[in-house]
C-alpha atoms as a PDB file:
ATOM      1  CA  UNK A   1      66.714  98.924  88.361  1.00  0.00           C
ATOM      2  CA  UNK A   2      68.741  95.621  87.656  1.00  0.00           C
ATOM      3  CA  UNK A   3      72.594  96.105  87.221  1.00  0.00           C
ATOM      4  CA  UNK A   4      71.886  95.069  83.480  1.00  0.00           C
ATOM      5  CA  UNK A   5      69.662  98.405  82.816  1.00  0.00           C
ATOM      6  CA  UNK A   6      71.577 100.304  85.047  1.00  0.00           C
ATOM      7  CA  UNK A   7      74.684  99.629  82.944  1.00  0.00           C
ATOM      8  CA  UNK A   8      72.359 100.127  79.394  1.00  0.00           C
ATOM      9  CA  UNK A   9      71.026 103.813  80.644  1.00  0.00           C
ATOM     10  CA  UNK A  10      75.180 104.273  81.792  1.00  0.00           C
ATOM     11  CA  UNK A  11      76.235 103.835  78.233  1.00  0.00           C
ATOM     12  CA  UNK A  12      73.527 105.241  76.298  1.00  0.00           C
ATOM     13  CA  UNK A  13      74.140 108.977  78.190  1.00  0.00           C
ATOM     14  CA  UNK A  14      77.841 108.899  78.040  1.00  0.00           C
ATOM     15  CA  UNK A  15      77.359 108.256  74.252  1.00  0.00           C
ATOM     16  CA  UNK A  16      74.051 110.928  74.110  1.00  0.00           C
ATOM     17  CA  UNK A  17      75.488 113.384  76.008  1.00  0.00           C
ATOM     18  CA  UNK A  18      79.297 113.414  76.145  1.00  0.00           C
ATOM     19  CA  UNK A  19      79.637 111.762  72.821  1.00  0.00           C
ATOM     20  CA  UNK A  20      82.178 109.478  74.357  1.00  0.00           C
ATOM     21  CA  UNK A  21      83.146 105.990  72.344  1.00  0.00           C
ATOM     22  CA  UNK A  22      84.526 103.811  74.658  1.00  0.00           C
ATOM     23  CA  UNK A  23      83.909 103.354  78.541  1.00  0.00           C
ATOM     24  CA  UNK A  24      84.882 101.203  80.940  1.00  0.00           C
ATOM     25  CA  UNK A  25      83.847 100.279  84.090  1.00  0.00           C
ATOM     26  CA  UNK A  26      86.064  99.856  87.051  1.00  0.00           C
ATOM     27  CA  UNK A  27      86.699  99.791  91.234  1.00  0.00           C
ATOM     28  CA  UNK A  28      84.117  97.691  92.963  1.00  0.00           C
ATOM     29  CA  UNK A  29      81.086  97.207  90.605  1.00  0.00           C
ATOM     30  CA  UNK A  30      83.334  95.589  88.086  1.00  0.00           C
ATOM     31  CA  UNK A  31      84.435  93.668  91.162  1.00  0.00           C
ATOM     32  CA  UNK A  32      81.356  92.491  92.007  1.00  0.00           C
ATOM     33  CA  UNK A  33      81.945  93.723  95.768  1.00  0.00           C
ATOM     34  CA  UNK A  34      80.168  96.631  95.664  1.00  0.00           C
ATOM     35  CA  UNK A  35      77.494  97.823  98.407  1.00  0.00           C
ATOM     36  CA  UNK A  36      74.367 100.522  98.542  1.00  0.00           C
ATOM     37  CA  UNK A  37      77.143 103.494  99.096  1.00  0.00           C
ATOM     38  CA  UNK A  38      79.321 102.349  96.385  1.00  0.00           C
ATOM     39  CA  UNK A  39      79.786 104.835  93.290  1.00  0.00           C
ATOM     40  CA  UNK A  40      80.039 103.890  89.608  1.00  0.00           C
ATOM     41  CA  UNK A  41      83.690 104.472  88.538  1.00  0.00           C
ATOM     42  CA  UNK A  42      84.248 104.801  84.563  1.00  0.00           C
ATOM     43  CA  UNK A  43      86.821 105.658  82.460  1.00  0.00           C
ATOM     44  CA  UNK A  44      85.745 107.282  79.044  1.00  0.00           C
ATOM     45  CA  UNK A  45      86.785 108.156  76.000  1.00  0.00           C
ATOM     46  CA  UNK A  46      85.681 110.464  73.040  1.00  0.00           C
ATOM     47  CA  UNK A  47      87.590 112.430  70.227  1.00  0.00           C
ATOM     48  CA  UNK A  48      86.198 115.766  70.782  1.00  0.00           C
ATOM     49  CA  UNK A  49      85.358 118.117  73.898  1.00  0.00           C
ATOM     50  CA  UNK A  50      88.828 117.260  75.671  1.00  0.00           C
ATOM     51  CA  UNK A  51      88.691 116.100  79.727  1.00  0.00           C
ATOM     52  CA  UNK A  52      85.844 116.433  81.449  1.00  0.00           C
ATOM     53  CA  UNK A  53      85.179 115.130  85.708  1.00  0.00           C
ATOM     54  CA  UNK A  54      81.482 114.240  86.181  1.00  0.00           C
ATOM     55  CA  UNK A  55      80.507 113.703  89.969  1.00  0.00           C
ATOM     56  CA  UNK A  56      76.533 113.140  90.269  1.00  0.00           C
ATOM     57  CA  UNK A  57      73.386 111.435  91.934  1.00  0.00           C
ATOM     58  CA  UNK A  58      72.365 109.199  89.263  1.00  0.00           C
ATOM     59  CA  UNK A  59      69.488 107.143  89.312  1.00  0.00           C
ATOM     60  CA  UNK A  60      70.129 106.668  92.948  1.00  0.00           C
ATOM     61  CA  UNK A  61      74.058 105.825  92.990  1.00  0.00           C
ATOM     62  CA  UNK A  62      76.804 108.731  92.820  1.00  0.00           C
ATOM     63  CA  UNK A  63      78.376 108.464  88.793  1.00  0.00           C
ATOM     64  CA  UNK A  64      82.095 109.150  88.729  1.00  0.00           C
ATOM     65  CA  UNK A  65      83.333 109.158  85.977  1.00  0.00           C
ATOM     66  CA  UNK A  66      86.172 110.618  83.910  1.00  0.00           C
ATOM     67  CA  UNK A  67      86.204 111.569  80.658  1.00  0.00           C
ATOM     68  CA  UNK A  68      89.287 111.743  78.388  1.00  0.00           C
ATOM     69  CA  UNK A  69      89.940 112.594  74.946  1.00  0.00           C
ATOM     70  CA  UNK A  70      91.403 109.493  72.622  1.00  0.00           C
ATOM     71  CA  UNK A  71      94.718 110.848  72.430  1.00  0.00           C
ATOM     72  CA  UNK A  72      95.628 111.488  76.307  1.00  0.00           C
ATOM     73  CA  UNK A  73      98.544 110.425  77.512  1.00  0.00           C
ATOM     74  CA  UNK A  74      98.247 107.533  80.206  1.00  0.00           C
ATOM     75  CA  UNK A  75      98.344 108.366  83.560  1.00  0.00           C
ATOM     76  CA  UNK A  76      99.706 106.653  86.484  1.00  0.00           C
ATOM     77  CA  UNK A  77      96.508 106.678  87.993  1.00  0.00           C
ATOM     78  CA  UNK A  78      94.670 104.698  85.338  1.00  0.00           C
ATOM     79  CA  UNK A  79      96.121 101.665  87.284  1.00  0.00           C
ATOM     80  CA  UNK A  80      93.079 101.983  89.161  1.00  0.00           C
ATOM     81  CA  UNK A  81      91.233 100.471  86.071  1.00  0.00           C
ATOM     82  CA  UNK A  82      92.830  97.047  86.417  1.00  0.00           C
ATOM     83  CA  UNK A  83      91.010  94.588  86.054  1.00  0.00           C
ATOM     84  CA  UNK A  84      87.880  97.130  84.671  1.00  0.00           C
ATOM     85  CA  UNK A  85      85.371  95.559  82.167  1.00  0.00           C
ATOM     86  CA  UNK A  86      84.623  97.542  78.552  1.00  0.00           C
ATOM     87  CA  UNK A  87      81.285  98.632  78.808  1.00  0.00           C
ATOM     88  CA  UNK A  88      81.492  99.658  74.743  1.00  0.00           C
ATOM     89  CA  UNK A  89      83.905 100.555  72.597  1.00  0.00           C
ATOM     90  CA  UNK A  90      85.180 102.113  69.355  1.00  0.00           C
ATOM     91  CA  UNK A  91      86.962  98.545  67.433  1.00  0.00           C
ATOM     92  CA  UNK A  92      89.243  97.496  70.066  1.00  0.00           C
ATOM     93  CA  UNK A  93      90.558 100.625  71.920  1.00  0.00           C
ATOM     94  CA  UNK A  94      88.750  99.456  75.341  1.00  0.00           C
ATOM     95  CA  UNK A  95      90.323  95.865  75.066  1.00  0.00           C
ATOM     96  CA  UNK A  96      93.759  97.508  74.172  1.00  0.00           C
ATOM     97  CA  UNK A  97      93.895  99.839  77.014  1.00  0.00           C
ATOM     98  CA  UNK A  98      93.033  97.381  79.640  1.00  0.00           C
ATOM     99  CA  UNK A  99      95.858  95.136  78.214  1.00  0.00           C
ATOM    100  CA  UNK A 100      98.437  98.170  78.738  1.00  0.00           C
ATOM    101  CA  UNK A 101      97.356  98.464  81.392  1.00  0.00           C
ATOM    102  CA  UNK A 102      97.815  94.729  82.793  1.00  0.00           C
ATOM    103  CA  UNK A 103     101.222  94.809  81.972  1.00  0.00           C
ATOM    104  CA  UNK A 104     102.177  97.812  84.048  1.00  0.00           C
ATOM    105  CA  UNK A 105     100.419  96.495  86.829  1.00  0.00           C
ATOM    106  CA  UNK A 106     102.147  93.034  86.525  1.00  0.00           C
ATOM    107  CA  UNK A 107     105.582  95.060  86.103  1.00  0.00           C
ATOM    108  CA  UNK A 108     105.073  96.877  89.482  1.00  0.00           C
ATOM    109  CA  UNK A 109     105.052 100.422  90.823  1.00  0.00           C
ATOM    110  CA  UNK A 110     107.867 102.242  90.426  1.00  0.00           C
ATOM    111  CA  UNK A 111     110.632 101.578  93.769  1.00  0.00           C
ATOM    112  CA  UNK A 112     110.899 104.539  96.112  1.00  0.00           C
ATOM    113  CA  UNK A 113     114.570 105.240  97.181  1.00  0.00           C
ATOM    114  CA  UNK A 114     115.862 104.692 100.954  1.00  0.00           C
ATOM    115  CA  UNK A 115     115.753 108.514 101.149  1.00  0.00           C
ATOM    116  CA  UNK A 116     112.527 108.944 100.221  1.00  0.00           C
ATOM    117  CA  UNK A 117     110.907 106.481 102.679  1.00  0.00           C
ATOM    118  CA  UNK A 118     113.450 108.312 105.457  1.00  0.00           C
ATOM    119  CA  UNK A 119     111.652 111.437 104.940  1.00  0.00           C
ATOM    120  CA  UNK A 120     108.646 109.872 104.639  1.00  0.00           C
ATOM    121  CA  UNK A 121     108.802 108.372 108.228  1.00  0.00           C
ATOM    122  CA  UNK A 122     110.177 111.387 109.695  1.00  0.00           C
ATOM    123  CA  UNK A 123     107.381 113.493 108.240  1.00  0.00           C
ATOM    124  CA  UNK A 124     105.110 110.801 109.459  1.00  0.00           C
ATOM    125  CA  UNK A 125     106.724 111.108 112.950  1.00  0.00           C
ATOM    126  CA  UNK A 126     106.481 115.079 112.697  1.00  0.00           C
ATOM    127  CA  UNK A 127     102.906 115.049 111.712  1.00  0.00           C
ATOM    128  CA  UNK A 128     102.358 112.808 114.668  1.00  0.00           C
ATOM    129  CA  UNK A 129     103.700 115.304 117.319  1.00  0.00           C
ATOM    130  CA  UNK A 130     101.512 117.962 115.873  1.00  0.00           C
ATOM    131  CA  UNK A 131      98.525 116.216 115.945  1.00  0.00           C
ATOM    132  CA  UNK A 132      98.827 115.760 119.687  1.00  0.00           C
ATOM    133  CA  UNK A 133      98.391 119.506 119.991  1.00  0.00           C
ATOM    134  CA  UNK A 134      94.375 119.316 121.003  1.00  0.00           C
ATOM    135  CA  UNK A 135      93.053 121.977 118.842  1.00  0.00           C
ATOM    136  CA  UNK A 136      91.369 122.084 115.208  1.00  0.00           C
ATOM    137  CA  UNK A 137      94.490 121.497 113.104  1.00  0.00           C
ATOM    138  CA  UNK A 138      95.876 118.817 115.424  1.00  0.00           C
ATOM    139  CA  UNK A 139      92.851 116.690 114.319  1.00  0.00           C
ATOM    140  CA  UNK A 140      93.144 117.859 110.723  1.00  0.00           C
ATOM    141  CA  UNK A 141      97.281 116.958 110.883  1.00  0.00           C
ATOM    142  CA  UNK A 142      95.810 113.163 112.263  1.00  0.00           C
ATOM    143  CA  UNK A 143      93.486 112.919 109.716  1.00  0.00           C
ATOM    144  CA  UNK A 144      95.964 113.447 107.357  1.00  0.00           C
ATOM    145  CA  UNK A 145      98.364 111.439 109.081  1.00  0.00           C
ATOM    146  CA  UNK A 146      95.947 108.838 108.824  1.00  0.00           C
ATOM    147  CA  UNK A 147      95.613 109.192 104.901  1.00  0.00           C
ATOM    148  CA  UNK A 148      99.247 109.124 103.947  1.00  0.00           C
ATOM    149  CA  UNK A 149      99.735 106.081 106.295  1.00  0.00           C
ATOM    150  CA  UNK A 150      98.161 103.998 104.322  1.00  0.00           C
ATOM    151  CA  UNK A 151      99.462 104.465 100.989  1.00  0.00           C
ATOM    152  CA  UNK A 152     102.886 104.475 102.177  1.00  0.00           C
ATOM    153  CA  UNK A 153     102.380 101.240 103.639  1.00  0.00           C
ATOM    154  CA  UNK A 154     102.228  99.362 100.607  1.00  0.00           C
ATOM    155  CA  UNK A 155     104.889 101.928  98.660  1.00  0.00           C
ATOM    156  CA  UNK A 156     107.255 101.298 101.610  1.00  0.00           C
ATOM    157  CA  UNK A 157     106.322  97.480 100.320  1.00  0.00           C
ATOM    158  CA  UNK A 158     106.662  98.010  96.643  1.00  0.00           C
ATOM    159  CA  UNK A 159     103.261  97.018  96.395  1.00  0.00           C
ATOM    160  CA  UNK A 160     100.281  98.990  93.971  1.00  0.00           C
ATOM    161  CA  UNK A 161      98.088 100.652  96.370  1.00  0.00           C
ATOM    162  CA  UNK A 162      94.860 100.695  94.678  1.00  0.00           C
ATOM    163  CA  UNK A 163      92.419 102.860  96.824  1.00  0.00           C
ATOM    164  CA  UNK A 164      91.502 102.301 100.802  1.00  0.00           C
ATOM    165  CA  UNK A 165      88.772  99.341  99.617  1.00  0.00           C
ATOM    166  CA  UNK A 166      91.114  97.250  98.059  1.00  0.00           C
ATOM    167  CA  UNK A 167      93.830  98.327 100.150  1.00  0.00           C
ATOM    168  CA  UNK A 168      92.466  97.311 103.938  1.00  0.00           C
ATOM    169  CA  UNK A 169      91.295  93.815 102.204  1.00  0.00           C
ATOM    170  CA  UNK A 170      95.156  93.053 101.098  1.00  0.00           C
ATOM    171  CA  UNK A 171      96.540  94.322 103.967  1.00  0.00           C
ATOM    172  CA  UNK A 172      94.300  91.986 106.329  1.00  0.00           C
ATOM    173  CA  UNK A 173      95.229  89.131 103.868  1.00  0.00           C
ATOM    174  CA  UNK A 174      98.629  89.556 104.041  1.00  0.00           C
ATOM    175  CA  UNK A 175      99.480  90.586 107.505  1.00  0.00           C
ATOM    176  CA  UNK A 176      96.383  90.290 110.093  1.00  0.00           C
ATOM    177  CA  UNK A 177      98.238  92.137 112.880  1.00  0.00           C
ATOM    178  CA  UNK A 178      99.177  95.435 111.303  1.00  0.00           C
ATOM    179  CA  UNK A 179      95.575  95.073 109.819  1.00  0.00           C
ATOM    180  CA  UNK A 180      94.697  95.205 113.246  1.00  0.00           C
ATOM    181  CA  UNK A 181      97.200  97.993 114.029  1.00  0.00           C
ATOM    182  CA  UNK A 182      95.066  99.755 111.055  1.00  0.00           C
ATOM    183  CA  UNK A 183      91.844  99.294 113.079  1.00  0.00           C
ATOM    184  CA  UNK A 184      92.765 101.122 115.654  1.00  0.00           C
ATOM    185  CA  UNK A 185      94.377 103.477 114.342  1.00  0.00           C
ATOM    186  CA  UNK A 186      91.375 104.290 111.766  1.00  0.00           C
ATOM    187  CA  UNK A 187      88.669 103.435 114.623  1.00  0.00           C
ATOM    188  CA  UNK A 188      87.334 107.092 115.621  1.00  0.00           C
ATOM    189  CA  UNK A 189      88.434 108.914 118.311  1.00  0.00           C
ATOM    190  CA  UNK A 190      91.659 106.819 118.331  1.00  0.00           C
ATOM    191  CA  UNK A 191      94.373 107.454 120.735  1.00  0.00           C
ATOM    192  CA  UNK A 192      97.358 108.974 119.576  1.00  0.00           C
ATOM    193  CA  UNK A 193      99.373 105.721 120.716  1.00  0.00           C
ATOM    194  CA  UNK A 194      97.359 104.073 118.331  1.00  0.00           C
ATOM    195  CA  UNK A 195      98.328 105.885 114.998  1.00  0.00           C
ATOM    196  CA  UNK A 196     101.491 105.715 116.788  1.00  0.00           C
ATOM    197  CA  UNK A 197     101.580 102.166 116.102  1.00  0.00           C
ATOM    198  CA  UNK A 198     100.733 102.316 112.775  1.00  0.00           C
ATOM    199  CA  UNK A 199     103.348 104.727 111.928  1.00  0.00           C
ATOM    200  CA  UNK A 200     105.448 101.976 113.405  1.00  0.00           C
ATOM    201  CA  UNK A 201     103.896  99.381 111.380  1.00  0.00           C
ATOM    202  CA  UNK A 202     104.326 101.508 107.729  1.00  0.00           C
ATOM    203  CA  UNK A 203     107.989 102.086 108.536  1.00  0.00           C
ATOM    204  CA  UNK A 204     109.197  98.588 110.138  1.00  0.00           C
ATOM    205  CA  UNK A 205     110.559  96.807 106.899  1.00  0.00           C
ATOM    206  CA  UNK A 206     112.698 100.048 105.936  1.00  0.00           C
END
């Protein structure tokens, strides 16, 4: 199925069956950098029947979208839409939303205070020690180590951190050598000196 009918079936059973009025598409399809294991991320939009989380096997790619009712309040997670393309949409509300949207990403995510990078480091640092211990929720703590290191990375920075895609490709344009720190750390069955190093890396500017 070419992207084009793919994106005509989309459309016609968000309208059919969730009634929905606007969508739009977003994350790496809109992108254009998409691959086989790549889901369809949309953001939609109808006046009655309230929120609604669809995750699915459709038509051979996972659908993931979220459904919203016209009058929700924005979220700071519809940042994630930046840079999204309106699929359809009721007058201009698509085209509108988007544009909001824009301008809070252009203004910048919100600072985090000297105290609350502190504590995130020394949680980091505590979450470390723990996940040295050698049993089941040592390698749980490291893989959630491993999570939060990332996104505190670019909050440390003051930078959006837009999902672990997007993320690992503006990290290795902007600083190849803790995007090699990264690696390691993320390769599996990493030592603990490597997320060590990482931790390091998150925390240096602060």
């Amino acid at each position: 199925m070419s992207d084009s009918h793919i994106f005509e079936a989309l459309c016609a059973e968000l309208q059919s069956t969730y009634q929905c009025h606007t969508a739009i598409l977003y994350g790496s399809r809109a992108r254009g950098d998409y691959d086989a294991t790549s889901d369809v991320d949309v953001i939609a939009f109808r006046h009655t029947g309230g929120q609604l989380r669809i995750a699915a096997p459709w038509n051979g790619m996972f659908l993931d979208p979220f459904v919203h009712a016209t009058d929700d309040e924005a979220e700071p997670g519809w940042i994630r839409i930046h840079g999204g393309q309106v699929l359809f949409q009721q007058g201009t509300f698509g085209d509108e939303l988007l544009a909001r949207v824009r301008t809070q990403y252009d203004a910048g995510p919100a600072t985090i205070s000297m105290t609350e990078i502190a504590f995130r480091k020394a949680w980091s640092e505590k979450m470390l020690r723990r996940a040295g211990k050698g049993d089941a929720e040592g390698d749980y703590r490291r893989h959630w180590l491993l999570f939060s290191l990332l996104e505190d990375y670019f909050a440390v920075r003051g930078l959006w951190y837009l999902g672990p895609k997007q993320a690992l490709r503006a990290l290795a344009d902007m600083d190849r050598v803790h995007s090699e720190v990264f690696r390691r750390a993320l390769s599996p069955g990493a030592p603990l000196g490597a997320i060590q190093e990482a931790v390091a890396a998150t925390f240096e500017c602060a």
